[in-house]
N, C-alpha and C. Protein backbone atom coordinates (compact mmCIF):
# COMPACT_ATOMS: atom_id res chain seq x y z
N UNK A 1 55.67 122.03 73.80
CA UNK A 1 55.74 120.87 74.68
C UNK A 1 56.53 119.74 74.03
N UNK A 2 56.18 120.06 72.59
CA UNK A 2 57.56 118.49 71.93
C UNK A 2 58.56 118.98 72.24
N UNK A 3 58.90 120.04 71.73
CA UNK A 3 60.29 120.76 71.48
C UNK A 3 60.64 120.03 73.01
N UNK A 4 60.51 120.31 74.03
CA UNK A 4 60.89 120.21 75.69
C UNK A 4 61.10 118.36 75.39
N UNK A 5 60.04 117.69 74.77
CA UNK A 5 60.21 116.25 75.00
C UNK A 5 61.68 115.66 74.51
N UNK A 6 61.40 116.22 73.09
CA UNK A 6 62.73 115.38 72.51
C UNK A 6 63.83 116.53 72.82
N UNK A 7 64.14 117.87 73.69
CA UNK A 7 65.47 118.25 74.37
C UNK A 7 65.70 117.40 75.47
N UNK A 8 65.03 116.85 76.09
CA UNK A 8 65.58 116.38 77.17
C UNK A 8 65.78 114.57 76.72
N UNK A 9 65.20 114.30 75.77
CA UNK A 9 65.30 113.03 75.30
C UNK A 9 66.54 113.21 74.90
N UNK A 10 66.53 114.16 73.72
CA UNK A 10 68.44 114.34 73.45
C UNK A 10 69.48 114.50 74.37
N UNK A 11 69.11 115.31 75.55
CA UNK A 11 70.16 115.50 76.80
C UNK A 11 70.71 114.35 77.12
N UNK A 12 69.07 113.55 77.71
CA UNK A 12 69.83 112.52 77.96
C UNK A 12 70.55 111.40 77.44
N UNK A 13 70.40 111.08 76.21
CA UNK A 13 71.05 110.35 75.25
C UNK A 13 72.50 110.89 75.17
N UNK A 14 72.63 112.24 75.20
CA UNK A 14 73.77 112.96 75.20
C UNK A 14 74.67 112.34 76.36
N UNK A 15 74.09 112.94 77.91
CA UNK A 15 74.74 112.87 78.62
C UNK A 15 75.15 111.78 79.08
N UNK A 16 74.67 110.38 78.42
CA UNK A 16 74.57 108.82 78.97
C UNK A 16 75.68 108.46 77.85
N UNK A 17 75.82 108.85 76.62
CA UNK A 17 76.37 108.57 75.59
C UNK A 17 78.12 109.31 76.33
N UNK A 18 78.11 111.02 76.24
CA UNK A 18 79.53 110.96 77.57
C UNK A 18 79.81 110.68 78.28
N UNK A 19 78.49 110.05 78.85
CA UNK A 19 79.48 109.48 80.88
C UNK A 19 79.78 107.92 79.97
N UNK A 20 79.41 107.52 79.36
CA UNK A 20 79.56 106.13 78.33
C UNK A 20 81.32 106.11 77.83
N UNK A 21 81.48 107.30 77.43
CA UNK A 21 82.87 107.51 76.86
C UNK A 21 84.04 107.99 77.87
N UNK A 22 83.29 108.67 78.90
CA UNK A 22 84.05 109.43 80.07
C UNK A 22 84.57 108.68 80.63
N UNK A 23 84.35 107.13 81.04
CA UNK A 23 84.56 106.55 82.47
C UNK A 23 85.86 106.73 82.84
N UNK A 24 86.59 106.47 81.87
CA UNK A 24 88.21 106.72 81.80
C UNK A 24 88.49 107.89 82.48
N UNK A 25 87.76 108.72 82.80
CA UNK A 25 87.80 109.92 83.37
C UNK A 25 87.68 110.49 85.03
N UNK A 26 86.44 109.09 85.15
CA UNK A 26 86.12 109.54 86.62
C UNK A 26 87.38 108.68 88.00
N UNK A 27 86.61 109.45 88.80
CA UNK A 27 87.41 109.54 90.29
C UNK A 27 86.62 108.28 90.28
N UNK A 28 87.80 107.23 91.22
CA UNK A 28 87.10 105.97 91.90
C UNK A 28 86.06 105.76 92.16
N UNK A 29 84.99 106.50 93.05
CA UNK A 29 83.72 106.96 93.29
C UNK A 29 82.72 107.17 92.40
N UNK A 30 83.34 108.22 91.49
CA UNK A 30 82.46 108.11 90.08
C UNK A 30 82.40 106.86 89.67
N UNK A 31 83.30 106.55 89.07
CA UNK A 31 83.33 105.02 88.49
C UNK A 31 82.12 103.75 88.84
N UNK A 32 82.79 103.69 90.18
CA UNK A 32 81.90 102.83 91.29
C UNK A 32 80.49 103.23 90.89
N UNK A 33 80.14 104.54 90.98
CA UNK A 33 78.80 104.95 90.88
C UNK A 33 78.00 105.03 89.53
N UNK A 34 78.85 104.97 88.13
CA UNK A 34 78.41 104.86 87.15
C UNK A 34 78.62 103.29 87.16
N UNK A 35 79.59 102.18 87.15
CA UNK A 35 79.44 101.58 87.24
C UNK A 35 77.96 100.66 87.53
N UNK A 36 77.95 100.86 88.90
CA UNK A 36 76.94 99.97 89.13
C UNK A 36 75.52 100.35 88.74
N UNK A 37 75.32 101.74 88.38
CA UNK A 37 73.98 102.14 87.98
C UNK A 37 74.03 101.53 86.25
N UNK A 38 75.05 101.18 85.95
CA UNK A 38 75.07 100.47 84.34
C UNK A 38 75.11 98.42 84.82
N UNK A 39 75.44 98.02 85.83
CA UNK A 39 75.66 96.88 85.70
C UNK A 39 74.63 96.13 85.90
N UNK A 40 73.41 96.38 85.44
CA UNK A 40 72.60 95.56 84.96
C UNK A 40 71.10 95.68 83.87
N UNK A 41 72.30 97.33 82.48
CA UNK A 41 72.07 97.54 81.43
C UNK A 41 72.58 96.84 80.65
N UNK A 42 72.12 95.76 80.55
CA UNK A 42 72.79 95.75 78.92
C UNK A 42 72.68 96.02 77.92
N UNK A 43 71.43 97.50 77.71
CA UNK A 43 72.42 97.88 76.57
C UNK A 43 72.66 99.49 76.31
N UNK A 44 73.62 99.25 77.61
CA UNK A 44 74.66 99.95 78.08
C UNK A 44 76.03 99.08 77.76
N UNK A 45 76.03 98.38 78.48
CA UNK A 45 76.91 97.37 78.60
C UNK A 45 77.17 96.46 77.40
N UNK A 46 76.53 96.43 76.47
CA UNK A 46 76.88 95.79 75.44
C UNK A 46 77.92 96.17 74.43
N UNK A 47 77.77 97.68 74.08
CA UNK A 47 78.29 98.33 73.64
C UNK A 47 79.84 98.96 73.95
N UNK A 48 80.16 98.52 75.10
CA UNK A 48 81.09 98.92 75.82
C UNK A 48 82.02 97.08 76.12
N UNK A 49 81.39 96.11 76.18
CA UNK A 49 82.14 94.82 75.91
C UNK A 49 82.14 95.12 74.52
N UNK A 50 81.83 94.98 73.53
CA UNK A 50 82.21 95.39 71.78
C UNK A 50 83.17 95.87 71.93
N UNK A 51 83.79 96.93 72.89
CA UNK A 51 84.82 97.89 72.89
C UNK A 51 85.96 96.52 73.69
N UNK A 52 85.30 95.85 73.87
CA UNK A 52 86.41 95.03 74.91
C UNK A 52 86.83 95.58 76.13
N UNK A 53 86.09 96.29 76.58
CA UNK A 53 86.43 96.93 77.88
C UNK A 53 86.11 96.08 78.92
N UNK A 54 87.42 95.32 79.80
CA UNK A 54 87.29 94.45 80.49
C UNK A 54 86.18 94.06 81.10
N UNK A 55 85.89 95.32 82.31
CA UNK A 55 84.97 95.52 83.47
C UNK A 55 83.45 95.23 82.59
N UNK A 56 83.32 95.80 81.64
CA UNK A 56 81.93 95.40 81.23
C UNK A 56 81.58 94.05 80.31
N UNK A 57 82.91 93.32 79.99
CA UNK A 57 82.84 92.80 79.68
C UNK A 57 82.62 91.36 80.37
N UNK A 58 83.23 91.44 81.46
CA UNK A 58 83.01 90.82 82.67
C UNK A 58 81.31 90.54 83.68
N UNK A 59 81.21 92.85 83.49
CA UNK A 59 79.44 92.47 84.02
C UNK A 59 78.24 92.06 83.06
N UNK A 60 78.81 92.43 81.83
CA UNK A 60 78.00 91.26 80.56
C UNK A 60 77.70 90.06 81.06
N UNK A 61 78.84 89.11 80.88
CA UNK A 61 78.97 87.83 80.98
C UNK A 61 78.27 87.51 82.21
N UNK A 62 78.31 88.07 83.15
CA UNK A 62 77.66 87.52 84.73
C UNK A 62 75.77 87.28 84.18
N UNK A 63 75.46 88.47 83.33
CA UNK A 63 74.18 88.31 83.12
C UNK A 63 73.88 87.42 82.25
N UNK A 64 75.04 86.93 81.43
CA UNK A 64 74.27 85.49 80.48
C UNK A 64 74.68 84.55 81.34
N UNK A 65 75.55 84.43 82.42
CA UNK A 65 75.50 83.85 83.16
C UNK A 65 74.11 82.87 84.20
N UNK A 66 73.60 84.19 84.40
CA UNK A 66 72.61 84.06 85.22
C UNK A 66 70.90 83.88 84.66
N UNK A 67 71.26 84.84 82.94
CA UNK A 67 69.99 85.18 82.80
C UNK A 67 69.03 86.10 83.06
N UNK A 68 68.61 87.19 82.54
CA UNK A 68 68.03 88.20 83.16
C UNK A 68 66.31 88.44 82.48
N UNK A 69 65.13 88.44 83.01
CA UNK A 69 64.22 88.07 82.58
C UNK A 69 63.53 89.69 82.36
N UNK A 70 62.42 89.91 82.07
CA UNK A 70 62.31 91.26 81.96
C UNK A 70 61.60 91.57 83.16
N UNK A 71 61.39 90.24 84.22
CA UNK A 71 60.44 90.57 85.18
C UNK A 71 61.36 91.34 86.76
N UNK A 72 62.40 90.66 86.07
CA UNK A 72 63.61 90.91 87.50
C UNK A 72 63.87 92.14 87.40
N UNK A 73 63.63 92.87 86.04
CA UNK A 73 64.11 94.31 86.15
C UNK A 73 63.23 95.13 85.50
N UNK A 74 62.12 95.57 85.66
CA UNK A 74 60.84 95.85 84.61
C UNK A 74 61.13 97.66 83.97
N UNK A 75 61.89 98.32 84.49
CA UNK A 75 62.17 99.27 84.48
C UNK A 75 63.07 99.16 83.07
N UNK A 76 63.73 98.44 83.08
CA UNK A 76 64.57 98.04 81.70
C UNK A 76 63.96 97.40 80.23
N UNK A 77 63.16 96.88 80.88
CA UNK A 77 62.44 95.87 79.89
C UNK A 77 63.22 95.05 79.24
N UNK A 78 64.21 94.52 79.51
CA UNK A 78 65.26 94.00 78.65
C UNK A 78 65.09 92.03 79.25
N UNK A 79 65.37 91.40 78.34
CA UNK A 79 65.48 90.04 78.69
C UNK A 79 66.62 89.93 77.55
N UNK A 80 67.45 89.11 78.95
CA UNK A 80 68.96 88.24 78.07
C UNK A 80 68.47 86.45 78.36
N UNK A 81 68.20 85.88 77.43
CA UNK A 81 68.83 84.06 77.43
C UNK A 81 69.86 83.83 78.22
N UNK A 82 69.30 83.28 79.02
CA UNK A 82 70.68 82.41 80.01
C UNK A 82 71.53 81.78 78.76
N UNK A 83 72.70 82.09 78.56
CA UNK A 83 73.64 81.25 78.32
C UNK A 83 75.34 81.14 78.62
N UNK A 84 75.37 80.26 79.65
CA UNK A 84 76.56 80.13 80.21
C UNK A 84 77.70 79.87 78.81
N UNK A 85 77.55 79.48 77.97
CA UNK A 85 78.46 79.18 77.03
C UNK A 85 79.20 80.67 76.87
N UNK A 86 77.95 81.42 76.14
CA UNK A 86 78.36 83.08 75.72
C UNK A 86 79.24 83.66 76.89
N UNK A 87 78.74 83.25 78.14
CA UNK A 87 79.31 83.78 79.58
C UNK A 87 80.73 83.25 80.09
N UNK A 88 80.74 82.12 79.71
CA UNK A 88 82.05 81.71 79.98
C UNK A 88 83.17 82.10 78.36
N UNK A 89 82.81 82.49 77.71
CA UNK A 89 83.44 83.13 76.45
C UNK A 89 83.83 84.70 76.52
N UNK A 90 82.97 85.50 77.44
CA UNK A 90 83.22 86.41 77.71
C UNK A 90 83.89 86.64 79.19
N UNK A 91 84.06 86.11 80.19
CA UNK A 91 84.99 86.06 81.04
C UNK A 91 86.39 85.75 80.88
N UNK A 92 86.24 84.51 79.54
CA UNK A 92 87.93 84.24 79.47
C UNK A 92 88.14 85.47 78.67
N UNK A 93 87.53 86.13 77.81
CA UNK A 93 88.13 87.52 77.07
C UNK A 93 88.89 88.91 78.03
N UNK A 94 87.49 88.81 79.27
CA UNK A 94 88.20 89.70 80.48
C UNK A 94 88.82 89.32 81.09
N UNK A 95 89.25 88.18 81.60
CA UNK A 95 90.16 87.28 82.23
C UNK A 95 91.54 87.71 81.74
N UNK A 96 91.82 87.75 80.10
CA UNK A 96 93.19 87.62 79.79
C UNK A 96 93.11 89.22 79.63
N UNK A 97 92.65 90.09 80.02
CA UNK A 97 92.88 91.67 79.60
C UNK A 97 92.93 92.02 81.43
N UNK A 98 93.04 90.93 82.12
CA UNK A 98 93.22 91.25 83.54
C UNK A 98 92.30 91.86 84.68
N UNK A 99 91.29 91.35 84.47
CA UNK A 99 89.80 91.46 85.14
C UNK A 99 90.07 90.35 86.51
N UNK A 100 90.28 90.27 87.65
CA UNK A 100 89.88 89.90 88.75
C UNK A 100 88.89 89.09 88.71
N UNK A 101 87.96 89.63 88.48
CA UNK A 101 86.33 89.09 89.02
C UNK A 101 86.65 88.04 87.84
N UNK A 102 86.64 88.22 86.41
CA UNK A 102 86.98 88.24 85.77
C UNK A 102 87.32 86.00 85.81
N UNK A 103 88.61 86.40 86.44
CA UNK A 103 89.85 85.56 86.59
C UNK A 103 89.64 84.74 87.77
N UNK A 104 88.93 85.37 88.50
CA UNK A 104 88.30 84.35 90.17
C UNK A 104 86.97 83.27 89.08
N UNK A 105 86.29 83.88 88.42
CA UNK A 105 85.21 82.98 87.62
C UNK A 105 85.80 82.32 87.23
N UNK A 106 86.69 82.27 86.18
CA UNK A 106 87.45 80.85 85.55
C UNK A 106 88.07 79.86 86.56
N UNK A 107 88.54 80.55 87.60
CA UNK A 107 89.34 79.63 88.79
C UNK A 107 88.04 79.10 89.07
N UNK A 108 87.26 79.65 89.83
CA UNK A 108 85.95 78.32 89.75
C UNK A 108 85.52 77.52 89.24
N UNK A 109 85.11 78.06 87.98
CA UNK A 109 84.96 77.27 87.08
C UNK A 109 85.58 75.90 86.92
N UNK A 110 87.03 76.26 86.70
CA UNK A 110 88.05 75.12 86.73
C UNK A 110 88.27 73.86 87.73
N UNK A 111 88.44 74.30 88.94
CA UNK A 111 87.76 73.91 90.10
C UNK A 111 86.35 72.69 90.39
N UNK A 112 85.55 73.49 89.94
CA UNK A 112 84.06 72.83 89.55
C UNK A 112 83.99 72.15 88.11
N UNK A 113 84.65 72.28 87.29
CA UNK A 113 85.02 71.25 85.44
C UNK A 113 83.50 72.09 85.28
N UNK A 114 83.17 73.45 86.02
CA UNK A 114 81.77 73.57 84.89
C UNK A 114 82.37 74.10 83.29
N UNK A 115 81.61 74.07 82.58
CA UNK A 115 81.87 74.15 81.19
C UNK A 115 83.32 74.52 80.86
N UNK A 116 84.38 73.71 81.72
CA UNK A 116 85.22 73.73 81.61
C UNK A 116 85.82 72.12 81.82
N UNK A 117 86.98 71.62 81.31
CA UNK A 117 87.44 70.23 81.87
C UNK A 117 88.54 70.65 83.49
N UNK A 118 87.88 70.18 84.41
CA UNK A 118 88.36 69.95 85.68
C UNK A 118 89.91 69.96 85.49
N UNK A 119 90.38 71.45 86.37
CA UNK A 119 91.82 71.35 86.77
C UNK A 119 92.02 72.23 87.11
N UNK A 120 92.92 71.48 88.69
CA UNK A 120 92.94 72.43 89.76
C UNK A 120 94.38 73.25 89.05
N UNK A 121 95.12 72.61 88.60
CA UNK A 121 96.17 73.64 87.99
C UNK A 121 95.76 74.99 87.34
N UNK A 122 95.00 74.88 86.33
CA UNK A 122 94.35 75.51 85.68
C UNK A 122 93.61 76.81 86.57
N UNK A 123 92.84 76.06 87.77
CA UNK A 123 91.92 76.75 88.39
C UNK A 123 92.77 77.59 89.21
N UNK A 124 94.27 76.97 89.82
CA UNK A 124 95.32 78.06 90.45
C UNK A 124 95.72 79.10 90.16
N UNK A 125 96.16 78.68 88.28
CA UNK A 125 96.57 79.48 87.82
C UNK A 125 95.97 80.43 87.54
N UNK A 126 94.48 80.76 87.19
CA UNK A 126 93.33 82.16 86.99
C UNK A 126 93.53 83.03 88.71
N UNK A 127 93.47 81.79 90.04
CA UNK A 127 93.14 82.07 91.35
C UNK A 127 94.61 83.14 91.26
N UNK A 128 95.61 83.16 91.25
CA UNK A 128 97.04 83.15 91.52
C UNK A 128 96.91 85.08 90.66
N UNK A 129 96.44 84.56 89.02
CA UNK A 129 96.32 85.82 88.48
C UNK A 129 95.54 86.88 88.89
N UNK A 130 94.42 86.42 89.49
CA UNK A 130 93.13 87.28 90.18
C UNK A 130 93.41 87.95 91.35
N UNK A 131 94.41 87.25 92.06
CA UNK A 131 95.53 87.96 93.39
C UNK A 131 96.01 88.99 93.16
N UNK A 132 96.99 89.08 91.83
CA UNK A 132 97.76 90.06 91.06
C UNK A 132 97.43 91.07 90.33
N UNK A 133 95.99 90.33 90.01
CA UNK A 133 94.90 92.27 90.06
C UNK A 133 93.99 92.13 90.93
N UNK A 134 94.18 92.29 92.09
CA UNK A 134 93.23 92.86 93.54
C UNK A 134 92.55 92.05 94.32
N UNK A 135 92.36 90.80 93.56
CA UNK A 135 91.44 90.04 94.89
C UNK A 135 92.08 89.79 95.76
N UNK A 136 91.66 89.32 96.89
CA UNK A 136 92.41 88.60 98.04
C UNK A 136 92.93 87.28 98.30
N UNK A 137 93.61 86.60 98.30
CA UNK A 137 94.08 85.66 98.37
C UNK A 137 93.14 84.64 99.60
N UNK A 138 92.71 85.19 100.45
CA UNK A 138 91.49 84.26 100.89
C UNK A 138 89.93 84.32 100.80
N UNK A 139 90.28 85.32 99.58
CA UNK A 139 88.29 85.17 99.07
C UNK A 139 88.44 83.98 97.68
N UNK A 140 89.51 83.78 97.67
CA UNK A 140 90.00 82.33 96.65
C UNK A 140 90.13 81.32 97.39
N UNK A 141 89.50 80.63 97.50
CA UNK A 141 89.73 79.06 97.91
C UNK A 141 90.39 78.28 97.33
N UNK A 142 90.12 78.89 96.15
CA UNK A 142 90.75 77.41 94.99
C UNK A 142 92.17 77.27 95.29
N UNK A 143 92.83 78.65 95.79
CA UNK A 143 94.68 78.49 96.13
C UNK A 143 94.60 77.53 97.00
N UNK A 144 93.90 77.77 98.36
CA UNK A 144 94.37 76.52 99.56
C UNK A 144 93.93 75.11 98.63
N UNK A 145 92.71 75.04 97.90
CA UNK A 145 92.58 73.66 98.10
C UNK A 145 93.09 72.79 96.95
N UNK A 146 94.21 73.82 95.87
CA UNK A 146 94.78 73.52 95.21
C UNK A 146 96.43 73.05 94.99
N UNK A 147 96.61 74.05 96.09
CA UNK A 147 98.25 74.05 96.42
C UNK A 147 98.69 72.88 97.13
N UNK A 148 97.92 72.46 97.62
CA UNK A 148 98.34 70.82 98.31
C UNK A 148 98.32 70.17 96.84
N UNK A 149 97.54 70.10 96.24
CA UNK A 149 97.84 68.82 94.87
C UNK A 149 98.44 69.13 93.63
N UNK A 150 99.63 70.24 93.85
CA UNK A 150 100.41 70.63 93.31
C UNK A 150 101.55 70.33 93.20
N UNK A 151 102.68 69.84 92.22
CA UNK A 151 103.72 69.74 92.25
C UNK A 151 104.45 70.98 92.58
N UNK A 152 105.74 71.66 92.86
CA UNK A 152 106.62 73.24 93.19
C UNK A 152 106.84 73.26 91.80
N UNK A 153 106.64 72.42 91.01
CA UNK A 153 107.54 73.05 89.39
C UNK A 153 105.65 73.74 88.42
N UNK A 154 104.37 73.12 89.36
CA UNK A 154 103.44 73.21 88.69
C UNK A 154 102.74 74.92 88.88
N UNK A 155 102.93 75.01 90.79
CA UNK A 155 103.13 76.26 91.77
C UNK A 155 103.76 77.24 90.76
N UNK A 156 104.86 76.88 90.92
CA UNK A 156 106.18 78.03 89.95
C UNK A 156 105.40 78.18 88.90
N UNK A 157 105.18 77.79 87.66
CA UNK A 157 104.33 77.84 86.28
C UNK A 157 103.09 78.69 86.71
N UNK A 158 102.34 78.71 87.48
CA UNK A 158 101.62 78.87 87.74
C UNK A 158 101.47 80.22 88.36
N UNK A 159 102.56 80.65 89.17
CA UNK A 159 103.08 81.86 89.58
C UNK A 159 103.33 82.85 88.65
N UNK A 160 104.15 82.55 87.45
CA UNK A 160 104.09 83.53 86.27
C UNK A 160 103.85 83.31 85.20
N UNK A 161 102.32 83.24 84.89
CA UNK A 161 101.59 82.91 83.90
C UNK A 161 100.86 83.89 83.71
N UNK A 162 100.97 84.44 82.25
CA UNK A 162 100.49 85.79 81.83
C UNK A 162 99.64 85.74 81.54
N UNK A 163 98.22 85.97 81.42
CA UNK A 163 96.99 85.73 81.01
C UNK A 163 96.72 86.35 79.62
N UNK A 164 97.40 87.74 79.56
CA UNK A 164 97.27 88.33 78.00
C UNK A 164 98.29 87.13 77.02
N UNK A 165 99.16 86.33 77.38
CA UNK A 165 99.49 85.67 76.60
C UNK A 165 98.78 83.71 76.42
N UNK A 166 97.73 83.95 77.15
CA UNK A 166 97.10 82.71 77.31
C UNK A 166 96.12 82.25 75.62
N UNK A 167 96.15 81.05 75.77
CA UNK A 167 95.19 80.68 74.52
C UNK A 167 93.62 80.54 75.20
N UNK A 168 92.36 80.80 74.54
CA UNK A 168 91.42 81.11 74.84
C UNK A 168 90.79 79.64 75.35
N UNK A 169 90.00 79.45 76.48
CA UNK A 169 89.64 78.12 77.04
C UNK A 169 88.93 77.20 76.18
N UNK A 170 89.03 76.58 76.45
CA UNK A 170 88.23 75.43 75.85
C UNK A 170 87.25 74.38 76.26
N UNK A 171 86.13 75.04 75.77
CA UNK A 171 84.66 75.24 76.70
C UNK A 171 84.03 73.65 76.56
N UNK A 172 83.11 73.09 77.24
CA UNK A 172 82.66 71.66 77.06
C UNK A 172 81.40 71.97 77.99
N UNK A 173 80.61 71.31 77.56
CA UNK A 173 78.74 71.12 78.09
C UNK A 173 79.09 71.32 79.39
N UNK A 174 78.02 72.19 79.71
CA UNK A 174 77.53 72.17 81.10
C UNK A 174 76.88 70.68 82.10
N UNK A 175 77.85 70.36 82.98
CA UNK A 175 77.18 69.28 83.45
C UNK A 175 75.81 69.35 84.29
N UNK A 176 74.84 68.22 84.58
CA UNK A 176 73.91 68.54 85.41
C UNK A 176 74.01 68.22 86.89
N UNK A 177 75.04 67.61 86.73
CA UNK A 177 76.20 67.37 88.34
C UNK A 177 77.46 68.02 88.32
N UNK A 178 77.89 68.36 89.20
CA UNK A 178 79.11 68.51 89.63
C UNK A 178 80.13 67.56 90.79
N UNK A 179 81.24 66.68 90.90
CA UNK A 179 82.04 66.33 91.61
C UNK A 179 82.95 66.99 92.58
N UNK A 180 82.58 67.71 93.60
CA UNK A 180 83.09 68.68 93.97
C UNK A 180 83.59 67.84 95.48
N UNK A 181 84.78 67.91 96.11
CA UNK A 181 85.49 67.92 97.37
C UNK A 181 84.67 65.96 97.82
N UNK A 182 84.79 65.36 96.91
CA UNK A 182 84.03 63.84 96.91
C UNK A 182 83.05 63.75 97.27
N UNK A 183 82.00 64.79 96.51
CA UNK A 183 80.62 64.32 96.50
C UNK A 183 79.92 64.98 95.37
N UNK A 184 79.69 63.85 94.97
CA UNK A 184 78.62 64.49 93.31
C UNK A 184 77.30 65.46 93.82
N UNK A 185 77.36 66.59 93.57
CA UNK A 185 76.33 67.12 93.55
C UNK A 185 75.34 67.81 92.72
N UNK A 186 74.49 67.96 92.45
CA UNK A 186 73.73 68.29 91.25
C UNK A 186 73.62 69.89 90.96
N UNK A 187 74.20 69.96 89.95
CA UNK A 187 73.98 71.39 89.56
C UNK A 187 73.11 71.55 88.18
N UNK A 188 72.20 73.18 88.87
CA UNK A 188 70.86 73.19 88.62
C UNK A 188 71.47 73.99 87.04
N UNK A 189 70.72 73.71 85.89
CA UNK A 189 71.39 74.75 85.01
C UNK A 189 72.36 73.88 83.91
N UNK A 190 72.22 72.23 83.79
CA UNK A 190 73.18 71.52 82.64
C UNK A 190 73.10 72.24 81.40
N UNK A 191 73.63 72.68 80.54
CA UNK A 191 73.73 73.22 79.54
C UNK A 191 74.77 72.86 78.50
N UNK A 192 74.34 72.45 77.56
CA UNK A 192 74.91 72.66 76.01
C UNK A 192 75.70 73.87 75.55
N UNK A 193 76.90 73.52 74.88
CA UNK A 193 77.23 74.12 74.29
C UNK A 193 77.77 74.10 73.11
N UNK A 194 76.44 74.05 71.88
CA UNK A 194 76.91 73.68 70.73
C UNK A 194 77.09 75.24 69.75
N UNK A 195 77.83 75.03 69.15
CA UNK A 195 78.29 76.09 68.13
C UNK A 195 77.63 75.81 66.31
C-alpha cells in the first residue's frame, strides 16, 4: 500500500514537473488548459517567473497584486502578501519581454499615477505596445483618452517604442486616492513601497 502511495506521488510530481517544462509544446488549447489550471499556483508559477517566462510572470504578479489568502483557495493552502510593489516589478519585467496583459497593466497604471508617476504618454506608450501583441485597441482606453493630449511627434515616439529596449519603471507609493478624469477618488489599498 506505500509502495502504490509514493508511485503515484512520484507520477504525479513527474507528470506536473513535464507538463511544467512541456508548455512550449502544447497546442493552443493545451496551453489555455494548463495554463489556467496553474494560474492560481504559485508554486507552480513561481518557478516558472524565475525562468522569466513572460505569461507566468505576469499571472504571478496579478496575485501579489491582489493578494491571495489561504481561505480564497483552501485546496492550495498557499497565502501570498498583497504587495503591489513586488507586482508592479513583475509586470514591468513581462511587459518588456512582450506580455499584453502584461503591458495593458502598466498603461493603467500610468494612466491612474498608481505606483507609478502619472503619464498619459507613458500610459500610451505600454497601451500602443499591448495592441502589437494582441490586445484590442478598444479594450484600451487609455489610447482614446490619451491621444487627444498628445503632441504627433509624442504619438510617433510612442508608435515605435520597443519595450525589450525600455529602462525598468520607476515605482513610487501607492496612493490612497487616485485623480482620475477630474475627480479624486479613493483608492482602497495605499501602499508603500520601501526597499
Amino acid at each position: 500500500m506505500l509502495r502504490i502511495f509514493f508511485v503515484l506521488i512520484g507520477y504525479s510530481f513527474f507528470s506536473s514537473s513535464v507538463l511544467a517544462q512541456g508548455w512550449q509544446d502544447m497546442t493552443k488549447e493545451e496551453f489555455q488548459e494548463y495554463r489556467l489550471s496553474i494560474s492560481y499556483r504559485p508554486d507552480k508559477l513561481i518557478p516558472l517567473a524565475e525562468q522569466e517566462i513572460p505569461w507566468a510572470m505576469a499571472d504571478l504578479a496579478w496575485l501579489y497584486h491582489i493578494g491571495m489568502d489561504e481561505d480564497d483557495y483552501p485546496a492550495y493552502r498557499v497565502r501570498i502578501e498583497q504587495d503591489k510593489c513586488k507586482a508592479l516589478k513583475l509586470f514591468d519585467k513581462a511587459a518588456r519581454k512582450h506580455n499584453a496583459y502584461a503591458q495593458s497593466f502598466l498603461a493603467l497604471s500610468y494612466i491612474l499615477g498608481s505606483g507609478v508617476q502619472e503619464s498619459c504618454f507613458n500610459s500610451y506608450k505600454w497601451a500602443i505596445a499591448a495592441t502589437k501583441n494582441g490586445k484590442s485597441k478598444d479594450d484600451l482606453f487609455e489610447i482614446k483618452s490619451c491621444e487627444k493630449k498628445l503632441s504627433p511627434k509624442e504619438i510617433e515616439e510612442a508608435n515605435h517604442f520597443m519595450p525589450e529596449n525600455s529602462h525598468p519603471i520607476e515605482i513610487i507609493d501607492f496612493p490612497n486616492t487616485i485623480f482620475f478624469n477630474g475627480l479624486v477618488r479613493p483608492y482602497i489599498g495605499g501602499h508603500s513601497c520601501k526597499w
